[in-house]
Protein backbone atom coordinates (compact mmCIF):
# COMPACT_ATOMS: atom_id res chain seq x y z
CA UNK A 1 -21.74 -25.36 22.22
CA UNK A 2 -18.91 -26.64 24.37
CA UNK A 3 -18.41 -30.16 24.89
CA UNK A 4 -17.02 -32.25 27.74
CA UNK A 5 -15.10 -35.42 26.90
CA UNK A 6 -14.81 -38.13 29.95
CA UNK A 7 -11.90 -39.50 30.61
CA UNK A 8 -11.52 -42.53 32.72
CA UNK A 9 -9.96 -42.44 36.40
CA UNK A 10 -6.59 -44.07 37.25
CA UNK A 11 -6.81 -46.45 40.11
CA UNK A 12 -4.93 -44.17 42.33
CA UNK A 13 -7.47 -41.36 41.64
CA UNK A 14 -10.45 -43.52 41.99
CA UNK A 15 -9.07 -44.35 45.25
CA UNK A 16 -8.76 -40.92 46.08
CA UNK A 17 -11.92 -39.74 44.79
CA UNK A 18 -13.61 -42.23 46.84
CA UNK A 19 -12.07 -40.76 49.97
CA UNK A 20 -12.86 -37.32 48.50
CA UNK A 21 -16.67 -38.51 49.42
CA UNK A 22 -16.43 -40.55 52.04
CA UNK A 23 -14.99 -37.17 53.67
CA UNK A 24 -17.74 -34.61 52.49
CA UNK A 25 -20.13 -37.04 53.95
CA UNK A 26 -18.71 -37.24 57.24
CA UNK A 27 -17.70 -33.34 57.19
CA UNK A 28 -20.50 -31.81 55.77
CA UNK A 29 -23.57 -34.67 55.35
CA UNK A 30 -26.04 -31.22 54.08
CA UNK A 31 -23.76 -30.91 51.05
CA UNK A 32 -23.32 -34.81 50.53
CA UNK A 33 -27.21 -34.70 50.57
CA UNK A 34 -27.44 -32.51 47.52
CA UNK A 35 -24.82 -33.82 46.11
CA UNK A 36 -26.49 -37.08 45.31
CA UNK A 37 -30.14 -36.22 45.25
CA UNK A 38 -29.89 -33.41 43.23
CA UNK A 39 -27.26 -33.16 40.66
CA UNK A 40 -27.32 -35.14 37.50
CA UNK A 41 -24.21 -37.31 38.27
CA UNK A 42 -23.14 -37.14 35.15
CA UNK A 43 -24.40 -40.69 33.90
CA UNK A 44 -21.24 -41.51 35.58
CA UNK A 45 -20.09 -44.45 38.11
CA UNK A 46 -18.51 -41.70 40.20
CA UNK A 47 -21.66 -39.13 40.59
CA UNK A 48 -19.48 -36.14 38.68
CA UNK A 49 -17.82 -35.85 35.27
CA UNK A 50 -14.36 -36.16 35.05
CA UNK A 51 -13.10 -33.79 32.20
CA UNK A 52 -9.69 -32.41 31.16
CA UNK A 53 -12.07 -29.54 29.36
CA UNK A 54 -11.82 -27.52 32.78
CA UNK A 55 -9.24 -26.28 34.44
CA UNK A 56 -9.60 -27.78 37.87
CA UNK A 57 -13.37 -27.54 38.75
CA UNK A 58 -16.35 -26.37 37.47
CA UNK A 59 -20.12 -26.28 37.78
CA UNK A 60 -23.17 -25.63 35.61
CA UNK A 61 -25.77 -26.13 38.15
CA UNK A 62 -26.77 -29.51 37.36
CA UNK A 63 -23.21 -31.38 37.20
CA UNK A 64 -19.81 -31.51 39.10
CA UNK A 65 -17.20 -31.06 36.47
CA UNK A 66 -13.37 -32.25 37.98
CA UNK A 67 -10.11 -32.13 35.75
CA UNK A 68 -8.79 -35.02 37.68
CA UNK A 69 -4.82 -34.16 36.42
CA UNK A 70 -5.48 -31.04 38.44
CA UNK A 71 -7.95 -31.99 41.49
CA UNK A 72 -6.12 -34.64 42.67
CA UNK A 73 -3.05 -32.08 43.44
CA UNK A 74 -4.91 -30.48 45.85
CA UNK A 75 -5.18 -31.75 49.80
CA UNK A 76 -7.96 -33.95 50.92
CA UNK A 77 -9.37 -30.96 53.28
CA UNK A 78 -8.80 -28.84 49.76
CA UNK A 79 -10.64 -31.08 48.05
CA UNK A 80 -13.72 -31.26 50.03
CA UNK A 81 -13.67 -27.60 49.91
CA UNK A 82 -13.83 -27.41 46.22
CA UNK A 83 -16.74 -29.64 45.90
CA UNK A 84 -18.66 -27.58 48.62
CA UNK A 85 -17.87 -25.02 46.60
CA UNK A 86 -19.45 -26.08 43.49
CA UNK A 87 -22.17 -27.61 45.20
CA UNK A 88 -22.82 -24.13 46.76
CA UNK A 89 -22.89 -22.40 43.36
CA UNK A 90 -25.59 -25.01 42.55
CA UNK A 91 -27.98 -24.35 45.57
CA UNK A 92 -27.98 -20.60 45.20
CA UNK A 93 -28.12 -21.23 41.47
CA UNK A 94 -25.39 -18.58 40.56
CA UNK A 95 -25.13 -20.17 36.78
CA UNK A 96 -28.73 -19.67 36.42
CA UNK A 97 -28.88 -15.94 37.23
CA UNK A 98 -25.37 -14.93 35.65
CA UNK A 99 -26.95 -16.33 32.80
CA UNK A 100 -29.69 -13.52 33.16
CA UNK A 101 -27.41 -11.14 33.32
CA UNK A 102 -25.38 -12.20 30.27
CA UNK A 103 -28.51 -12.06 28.00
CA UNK A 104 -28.85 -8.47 29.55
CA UNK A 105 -25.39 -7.20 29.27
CA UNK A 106 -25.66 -5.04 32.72
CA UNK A 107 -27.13 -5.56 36.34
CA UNK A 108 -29.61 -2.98 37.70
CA UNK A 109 -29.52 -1.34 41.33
CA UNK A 110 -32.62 -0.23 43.15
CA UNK A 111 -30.84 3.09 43.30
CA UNK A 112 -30.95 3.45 39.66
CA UNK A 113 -27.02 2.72 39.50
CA UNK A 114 -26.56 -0.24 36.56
CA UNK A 115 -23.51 -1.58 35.72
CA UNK A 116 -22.46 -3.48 33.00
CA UNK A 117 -22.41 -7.16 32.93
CA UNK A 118 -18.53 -8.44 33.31
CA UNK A 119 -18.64 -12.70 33.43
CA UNK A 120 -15.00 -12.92 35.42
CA UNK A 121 -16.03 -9.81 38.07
CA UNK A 122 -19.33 -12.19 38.17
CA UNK A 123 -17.14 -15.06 39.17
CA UNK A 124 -15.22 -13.23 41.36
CA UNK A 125 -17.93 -11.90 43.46
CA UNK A 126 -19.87 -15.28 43.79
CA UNK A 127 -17.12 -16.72 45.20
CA UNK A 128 -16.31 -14.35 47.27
CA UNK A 129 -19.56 -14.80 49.11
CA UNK A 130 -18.77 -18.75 49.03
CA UNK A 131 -15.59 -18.78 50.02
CA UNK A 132 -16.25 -16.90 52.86
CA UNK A 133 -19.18 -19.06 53.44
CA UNK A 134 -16.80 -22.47 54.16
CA UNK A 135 -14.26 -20.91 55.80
CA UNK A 136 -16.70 -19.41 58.39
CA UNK A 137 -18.55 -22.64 58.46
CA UNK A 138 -14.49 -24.52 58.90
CA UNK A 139 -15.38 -26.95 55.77
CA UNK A 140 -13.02 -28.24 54.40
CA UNK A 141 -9.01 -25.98 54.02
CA UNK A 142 -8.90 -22.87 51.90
CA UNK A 143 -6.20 -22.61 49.78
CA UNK A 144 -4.59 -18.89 50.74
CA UNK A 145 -3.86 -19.21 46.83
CA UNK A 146 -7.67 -18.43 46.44
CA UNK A 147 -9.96 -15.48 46.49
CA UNK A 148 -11.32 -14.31 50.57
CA UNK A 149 -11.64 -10.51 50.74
CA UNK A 150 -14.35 -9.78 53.70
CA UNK A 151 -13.51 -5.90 52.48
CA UNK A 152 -15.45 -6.97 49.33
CA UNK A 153 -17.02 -9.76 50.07
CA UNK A 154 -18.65 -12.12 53.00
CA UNK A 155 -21.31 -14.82 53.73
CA UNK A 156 -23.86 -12.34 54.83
CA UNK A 157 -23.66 -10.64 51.71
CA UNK A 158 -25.86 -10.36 48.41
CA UNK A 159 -23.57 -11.59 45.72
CA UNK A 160 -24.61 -8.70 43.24
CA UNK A 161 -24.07 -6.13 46.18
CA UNK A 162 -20.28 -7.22 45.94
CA UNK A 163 -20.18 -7.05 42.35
CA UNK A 164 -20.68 -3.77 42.94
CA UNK A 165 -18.22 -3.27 45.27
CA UNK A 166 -15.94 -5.63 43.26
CA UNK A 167 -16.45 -2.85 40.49
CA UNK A 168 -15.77 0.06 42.82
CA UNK A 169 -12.79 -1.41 43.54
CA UNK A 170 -11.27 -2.37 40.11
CA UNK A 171 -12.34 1.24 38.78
CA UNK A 172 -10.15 2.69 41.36
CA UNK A 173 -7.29 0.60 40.51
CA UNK A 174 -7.90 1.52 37.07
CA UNK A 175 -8.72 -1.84 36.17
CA UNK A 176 -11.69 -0.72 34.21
CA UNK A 177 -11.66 2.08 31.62
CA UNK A 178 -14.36 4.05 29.60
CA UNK A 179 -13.92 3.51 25.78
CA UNK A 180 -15.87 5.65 23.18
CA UNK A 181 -19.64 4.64 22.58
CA UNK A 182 -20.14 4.00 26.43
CA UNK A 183 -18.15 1.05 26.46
CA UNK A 184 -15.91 -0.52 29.17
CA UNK A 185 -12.95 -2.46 28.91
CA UNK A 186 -11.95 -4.71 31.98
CA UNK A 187 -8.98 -6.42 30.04
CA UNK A 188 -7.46 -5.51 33.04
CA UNK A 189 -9.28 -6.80 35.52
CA UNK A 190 -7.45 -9.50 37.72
CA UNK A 191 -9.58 -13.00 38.81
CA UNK A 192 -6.28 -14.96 40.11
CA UNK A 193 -7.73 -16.97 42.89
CA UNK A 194 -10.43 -18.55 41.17
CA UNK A 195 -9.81 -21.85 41.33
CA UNK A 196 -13.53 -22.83 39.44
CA UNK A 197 -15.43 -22.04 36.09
CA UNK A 198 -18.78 -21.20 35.73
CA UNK A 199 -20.53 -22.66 32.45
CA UNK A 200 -23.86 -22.03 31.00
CA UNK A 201 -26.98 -23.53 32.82
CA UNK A 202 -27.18 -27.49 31.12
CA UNK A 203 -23.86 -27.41 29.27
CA UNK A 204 -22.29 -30.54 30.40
CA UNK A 205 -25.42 -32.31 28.90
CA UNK A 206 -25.69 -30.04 25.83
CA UNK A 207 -28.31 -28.62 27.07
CA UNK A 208 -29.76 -24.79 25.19
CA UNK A 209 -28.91 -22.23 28.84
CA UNK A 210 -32.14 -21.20 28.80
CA UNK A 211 -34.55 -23.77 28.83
CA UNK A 212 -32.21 -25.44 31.45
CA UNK A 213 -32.58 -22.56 33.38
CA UNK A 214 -36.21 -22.47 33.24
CA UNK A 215 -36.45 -26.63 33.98
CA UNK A 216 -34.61 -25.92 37.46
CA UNK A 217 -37.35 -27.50 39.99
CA UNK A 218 -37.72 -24.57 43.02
CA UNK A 219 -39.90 -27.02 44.66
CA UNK A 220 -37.70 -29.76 44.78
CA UNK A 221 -35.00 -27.84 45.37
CA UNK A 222 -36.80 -26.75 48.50
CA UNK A 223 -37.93 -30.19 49.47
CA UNK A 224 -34.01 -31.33 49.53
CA UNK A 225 -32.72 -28.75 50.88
CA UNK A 226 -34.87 -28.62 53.78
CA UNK A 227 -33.81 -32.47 54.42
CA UNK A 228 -30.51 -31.95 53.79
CA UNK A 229 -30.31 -29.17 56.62
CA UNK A 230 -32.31 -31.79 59.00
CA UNK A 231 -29.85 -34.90 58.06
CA UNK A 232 -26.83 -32.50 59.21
CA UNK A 233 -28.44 -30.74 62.27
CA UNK A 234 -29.16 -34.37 63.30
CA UNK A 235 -25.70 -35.15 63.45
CA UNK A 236 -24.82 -32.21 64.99
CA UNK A 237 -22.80 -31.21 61.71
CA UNK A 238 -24.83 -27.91 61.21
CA UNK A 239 -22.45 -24.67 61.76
CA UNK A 240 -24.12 -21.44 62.58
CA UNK A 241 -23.01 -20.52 59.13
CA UNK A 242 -24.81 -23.01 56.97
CA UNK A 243 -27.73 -23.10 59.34
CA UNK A 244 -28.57 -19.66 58.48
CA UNK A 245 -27.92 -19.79 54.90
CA UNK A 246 -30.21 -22.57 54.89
CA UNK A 247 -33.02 -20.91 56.32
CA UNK A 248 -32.70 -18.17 54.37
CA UNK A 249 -33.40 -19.86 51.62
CA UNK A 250 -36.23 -21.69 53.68
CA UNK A 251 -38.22 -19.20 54.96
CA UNK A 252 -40.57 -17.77 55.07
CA UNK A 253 -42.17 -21.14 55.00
CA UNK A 254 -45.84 -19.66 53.74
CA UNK A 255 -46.43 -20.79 50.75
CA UNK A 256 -46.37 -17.46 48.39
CA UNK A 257 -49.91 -18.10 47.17
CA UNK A 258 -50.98 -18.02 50.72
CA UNK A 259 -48.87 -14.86 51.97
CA UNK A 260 -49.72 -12.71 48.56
CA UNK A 261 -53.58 -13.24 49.22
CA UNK A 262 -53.21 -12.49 52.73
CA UNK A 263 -50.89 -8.96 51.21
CA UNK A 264 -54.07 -8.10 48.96
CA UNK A 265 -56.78 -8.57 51.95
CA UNK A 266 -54.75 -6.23 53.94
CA UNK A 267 -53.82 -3.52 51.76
CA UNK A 268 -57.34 -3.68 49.98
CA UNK A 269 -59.72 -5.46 51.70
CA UNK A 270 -62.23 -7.65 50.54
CA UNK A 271 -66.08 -7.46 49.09
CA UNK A 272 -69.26 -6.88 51.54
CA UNK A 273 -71.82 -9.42 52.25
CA UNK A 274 -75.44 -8.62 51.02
CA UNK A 275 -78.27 -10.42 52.95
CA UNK A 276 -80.97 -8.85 50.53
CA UNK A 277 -79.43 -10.28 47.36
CA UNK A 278 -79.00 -14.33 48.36
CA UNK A 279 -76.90 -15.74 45.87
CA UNK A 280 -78.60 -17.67 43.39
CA UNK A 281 -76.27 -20.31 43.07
CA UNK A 282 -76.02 -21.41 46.38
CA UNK A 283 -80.25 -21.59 47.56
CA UNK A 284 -80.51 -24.94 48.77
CA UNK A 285 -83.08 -26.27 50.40
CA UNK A 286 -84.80 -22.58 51.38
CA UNK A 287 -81.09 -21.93 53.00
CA UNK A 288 -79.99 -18.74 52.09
CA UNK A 289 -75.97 -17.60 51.14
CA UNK A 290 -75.44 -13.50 50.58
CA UNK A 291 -74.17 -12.86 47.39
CA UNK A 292 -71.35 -10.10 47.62
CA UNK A 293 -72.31 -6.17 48.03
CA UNK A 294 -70.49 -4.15 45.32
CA UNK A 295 -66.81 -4.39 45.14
CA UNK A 296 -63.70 -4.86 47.96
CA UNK A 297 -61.52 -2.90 45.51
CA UNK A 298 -61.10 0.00 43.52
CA UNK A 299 -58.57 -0.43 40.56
CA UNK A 300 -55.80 -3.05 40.54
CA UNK A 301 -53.30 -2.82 38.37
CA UNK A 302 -50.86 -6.04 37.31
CA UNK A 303 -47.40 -5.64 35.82
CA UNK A 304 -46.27 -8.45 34.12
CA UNK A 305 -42.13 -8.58 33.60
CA UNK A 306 -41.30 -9.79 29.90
CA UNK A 307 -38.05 -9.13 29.57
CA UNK A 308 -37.24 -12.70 28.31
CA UNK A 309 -36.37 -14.14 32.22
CA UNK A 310 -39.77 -15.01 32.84
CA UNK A 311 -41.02 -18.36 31.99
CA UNK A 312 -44.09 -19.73 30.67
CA UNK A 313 -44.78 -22.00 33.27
CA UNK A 314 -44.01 -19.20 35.35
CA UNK A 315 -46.44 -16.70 33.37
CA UNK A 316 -48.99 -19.49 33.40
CA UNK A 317 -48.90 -20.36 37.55
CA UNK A 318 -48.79 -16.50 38.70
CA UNK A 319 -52.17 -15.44 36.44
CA UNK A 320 -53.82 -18.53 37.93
CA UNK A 321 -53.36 -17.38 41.02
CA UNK A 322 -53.58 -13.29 40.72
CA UNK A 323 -57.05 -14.43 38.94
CA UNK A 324 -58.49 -16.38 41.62
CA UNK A 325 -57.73 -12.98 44.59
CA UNK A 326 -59.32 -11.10 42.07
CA UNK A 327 -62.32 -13.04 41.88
CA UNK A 328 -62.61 -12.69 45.38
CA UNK A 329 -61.74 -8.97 45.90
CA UNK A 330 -63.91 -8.22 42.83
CA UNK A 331 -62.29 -4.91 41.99
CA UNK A 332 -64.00 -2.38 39.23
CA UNK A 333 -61.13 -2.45 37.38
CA UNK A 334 -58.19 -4.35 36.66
CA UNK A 335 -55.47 -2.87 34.11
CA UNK A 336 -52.44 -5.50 32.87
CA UNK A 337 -49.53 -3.94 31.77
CA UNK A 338 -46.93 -6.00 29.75
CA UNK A 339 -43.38 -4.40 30.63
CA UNK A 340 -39.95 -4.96 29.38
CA UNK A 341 -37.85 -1.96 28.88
CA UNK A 342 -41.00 -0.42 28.15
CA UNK A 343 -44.90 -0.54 28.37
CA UNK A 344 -45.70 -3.00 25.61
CA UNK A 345 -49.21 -3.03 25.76
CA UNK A 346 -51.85 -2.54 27.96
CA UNK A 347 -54.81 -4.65 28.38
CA UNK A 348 -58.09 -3.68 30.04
CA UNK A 349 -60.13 -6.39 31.72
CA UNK A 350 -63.81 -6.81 32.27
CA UNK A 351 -63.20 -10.42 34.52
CA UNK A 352 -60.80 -11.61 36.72
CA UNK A 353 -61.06 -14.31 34.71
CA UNK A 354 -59.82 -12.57 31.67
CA UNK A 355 -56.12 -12.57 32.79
CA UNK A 356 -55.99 -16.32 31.65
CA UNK A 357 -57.45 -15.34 28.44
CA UNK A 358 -55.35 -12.38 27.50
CA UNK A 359 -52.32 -14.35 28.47
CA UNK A 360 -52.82 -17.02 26.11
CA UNK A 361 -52.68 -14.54 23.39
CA UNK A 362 -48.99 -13.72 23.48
CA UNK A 363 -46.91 -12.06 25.72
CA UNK A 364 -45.48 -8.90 24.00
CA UNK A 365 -41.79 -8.16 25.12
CA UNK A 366 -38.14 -9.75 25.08
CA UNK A 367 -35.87 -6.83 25.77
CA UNK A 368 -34.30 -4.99 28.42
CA UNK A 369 -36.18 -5.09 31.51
CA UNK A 370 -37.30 -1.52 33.59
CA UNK A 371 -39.84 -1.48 35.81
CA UNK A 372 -40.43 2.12 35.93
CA UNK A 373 -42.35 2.71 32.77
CA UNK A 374 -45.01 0.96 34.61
CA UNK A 375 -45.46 3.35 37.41
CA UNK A 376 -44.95 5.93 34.61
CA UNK A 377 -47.73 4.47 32.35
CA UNK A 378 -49.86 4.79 35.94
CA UNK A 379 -49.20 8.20 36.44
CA UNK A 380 -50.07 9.04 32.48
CA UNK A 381 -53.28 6.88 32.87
CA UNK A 382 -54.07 8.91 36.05
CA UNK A 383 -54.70 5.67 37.60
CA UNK A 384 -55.37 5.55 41.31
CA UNK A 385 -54.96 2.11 41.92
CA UNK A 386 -55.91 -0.09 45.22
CA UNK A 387 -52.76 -1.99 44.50
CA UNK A 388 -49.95 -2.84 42.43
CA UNK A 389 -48.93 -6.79 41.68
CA UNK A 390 -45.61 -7.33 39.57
CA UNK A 391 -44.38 -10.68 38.11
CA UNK A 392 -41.03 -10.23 37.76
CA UNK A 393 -36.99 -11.58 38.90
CA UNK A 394 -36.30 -8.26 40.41
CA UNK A 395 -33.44 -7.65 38.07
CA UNK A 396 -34.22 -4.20 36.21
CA UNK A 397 -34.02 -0.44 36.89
CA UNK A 398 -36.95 0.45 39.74
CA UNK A 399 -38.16 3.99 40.13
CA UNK A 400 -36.44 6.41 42.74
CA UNK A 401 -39.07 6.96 44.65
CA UNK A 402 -42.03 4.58 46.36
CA UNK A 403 -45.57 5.49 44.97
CA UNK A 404 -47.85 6.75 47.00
CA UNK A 405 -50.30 3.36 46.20
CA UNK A 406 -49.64 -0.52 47.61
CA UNK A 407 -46.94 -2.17 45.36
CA UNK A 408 -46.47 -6.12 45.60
CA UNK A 409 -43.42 -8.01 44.09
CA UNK A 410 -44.46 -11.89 42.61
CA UNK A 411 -40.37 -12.14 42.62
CA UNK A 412 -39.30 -15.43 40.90
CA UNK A 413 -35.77 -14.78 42.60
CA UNK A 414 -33.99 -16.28 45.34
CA UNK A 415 -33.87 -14.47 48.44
CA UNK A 416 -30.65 -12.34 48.80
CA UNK A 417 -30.26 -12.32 44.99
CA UNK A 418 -32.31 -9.15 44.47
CA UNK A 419 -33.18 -6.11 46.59
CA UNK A 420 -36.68 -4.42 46.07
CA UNK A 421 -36.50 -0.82 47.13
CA UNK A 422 -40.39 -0.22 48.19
CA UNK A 423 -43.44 -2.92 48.75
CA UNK A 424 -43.82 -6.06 50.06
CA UNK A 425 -41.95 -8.90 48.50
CA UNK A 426 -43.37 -12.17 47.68
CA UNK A 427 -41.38 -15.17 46.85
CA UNK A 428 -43.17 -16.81 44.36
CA UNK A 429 -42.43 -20.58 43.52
CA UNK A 430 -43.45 -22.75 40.46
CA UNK A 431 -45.62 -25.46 41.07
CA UNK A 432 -43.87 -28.84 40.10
């Protein structure tokens, strides 16, 4: 595991590090905001760790990392730039998913195009996206030394749509070649202009990448960055740029629990009343409740995505919820399929209240992730289900075509990250 080693600031650059943040709080307060309420400031007097271990800046989502031999060679305007930058790569948590995408060795397309996984063409794309990001939003100087491409790359962008393109691009300058077995080799692919690296999720506090990853806080996350965005609009230091990034990753504001039982009532409907059949557990005082008439849904089936991204607590919060809608659509059947690369097992349930159960035993899974041998274990089942709900981060192979039944997406990924092909998409956040 890499390690960082401190190193204590001249006078001259704690001087100029000091006017390094007096300007990205007068420049851009949204990015000050996060800067100090939601990084780990290093246990440091100066709120980032100073490190000759990188080579001039680096982030791994939870820490600024600065080589200050190296930082303190760039402009002022430069360097509020760079720390925008890394702060950026923090908000959108870029370390977090290319870590994803390292344990999986390839990223999937809705079209059914996958690609493998290259860490530089990563890098290269996400700041692409950033750069373009600043410049538009005039934060900071760019550097003309440093990677801006809108051919490949821009603001509006998904950053794994211009990894794509990134790709398209380096195979045509024969940047990337085939090798025997199916392999590539990008030894010649080209990332001068990046001025940053990207470490594992945690590093900089020794931290194993995964669990980090998992620990992020969505919720609080939210909660500052909606401040943040109100502190700056405030001052009027809101560009158009930044105030639509920011409520993209704000909105929809219903909360997910809200929006995917509203999904279900719509798409399947809910139980019937019967006035005959008072429920016995709510007679009070000769005051009559119905009890419910039959059942508001056919078949529902749930997909559950354990491909290794998924977290417990995440596991844990989405069958809470999925099992409370199901108690009140009380559907005659409810199938659970456990899906990596493949159908791992499938569990039939008697109860709603059974997916809490069956959860606790074990998830079954840990591999590659594909979502279609789900809608293929459907088919084989000759299931006609009311409705399809899938836990998952969107990041997997999806099948060509929509099916001809309801499919909703519990996605546990950032807006803009992933594109779902079919279905309504619910961004689903983890309780605190």
């Amino acid at each position: 595991m890499q390690k960082f080693e401190q190193v204590e600031l001249t006078p001259a650059q704690a001087k100029a590090w000091d006017t390094t943040r007096t300007a990205i709080m007068w420049h851009c307060p949204a990015y000050s905001h996060i800067f100090y309420t939601m990084l780990n400031n290093a246990n440091s007097k100066h709120i980032a760790l100073f490190t000759k271990d990188v080579p001039i800046a680096a982030t791994d989502g939870s820490n600024l990392l600065l080589n200050p031999e190296t930082f303190f060679k760039l402009t002022l305007e430069e360097r509020v730039f760079a720390c925008a930058h890394e702060i950026q790569h923090c908000i959108w948590d870029h370390l977090g998913a290319m870590h994803r995408f390292n344990k999986r060795g390839k990223i999937s397309y809705p079209d059914g195009k996958e690609l493998p996984w290259i860490p530089k063409m990563g890098n290269v794309a996400t700041d692409l996206v950033i750069n373009d990001l600043l410049i538009e939003a005039k934060l900071g100087k760019y550097n003309k030394d440093w990677l801006h491409d809108t051919k490949l790359g821009t603001a509006r962008d998904a950053w794994i749509d211009v990894y794509r393109r990134v790709w398209d691009d380096a195979e045509k300058r024969g940047a990337i070649k085939k090798v025997k077995g199916g392999g590539v080799d990008a030894s010649g692919f080209d990332d001068k202009g990046q001025f940053d690296e990207h470490l594992d999720p945690g590093s900089s506090q020794g931290k194993d990448p995964t669990a980090a990853s998992q620990q992020r806080n969505e919720s609080e996350w939210q909660t500052q960055l909606a401040a943040a965005a109100t502190a700056a609009r405030v001052q009027g230091k809101l560009p158009a740029g930044l105030e639509r990034m920011f409520n993209d990753i704000l909105n929809p504001k219903v909360d997910w629990r809200e929006h995917i039982a509203a999904l279900f009532a719509r798409k399947v409907g809910s139980g019937g009343l019967d006035w005959r059949r008072p429920d016995k557990r709510m007679i009070i005082r000769d005051i009559y409740i119905p009890s419910q008439s039959g059942h508001g849904a056919g078949t529902i089936v749930v997909g559950a995505d354990t491909s290794g991204s998924i977290g417990e607590k995440e596991l844990d919060m989405f069958f809470a919820e999925v099992s409370g809608i199901l108690e009140d659509l009380r559907p005659k059947r409810i199938v659970l399929m456990w899906c990596d690369a493949a159908v791992q097992r499938v569990d039939e349930l008697e109860d709603p209240g059974d997916l809490n159960y069956i959860r606790h035993q074990g998830a079954p899974g840990g591999g590659g992730t594909s979502f279609i041998p789900v809608f293929d274990e459907i088919e084989a089942m000759d299931l006609q289900p009311d409705a399809l709900v899938y836990l998952t981060d969107g990041m997997g192979s999806f099948p060509q075509k929509a099916p001809r039944y309801p499919t909703i997406w519990g996605s546990i990924t950032k807006p803009g990250v992933v594109t779902y092909p079919f279905g309504d998409v619910v961004q689903v956040t983890p309780n605190t």
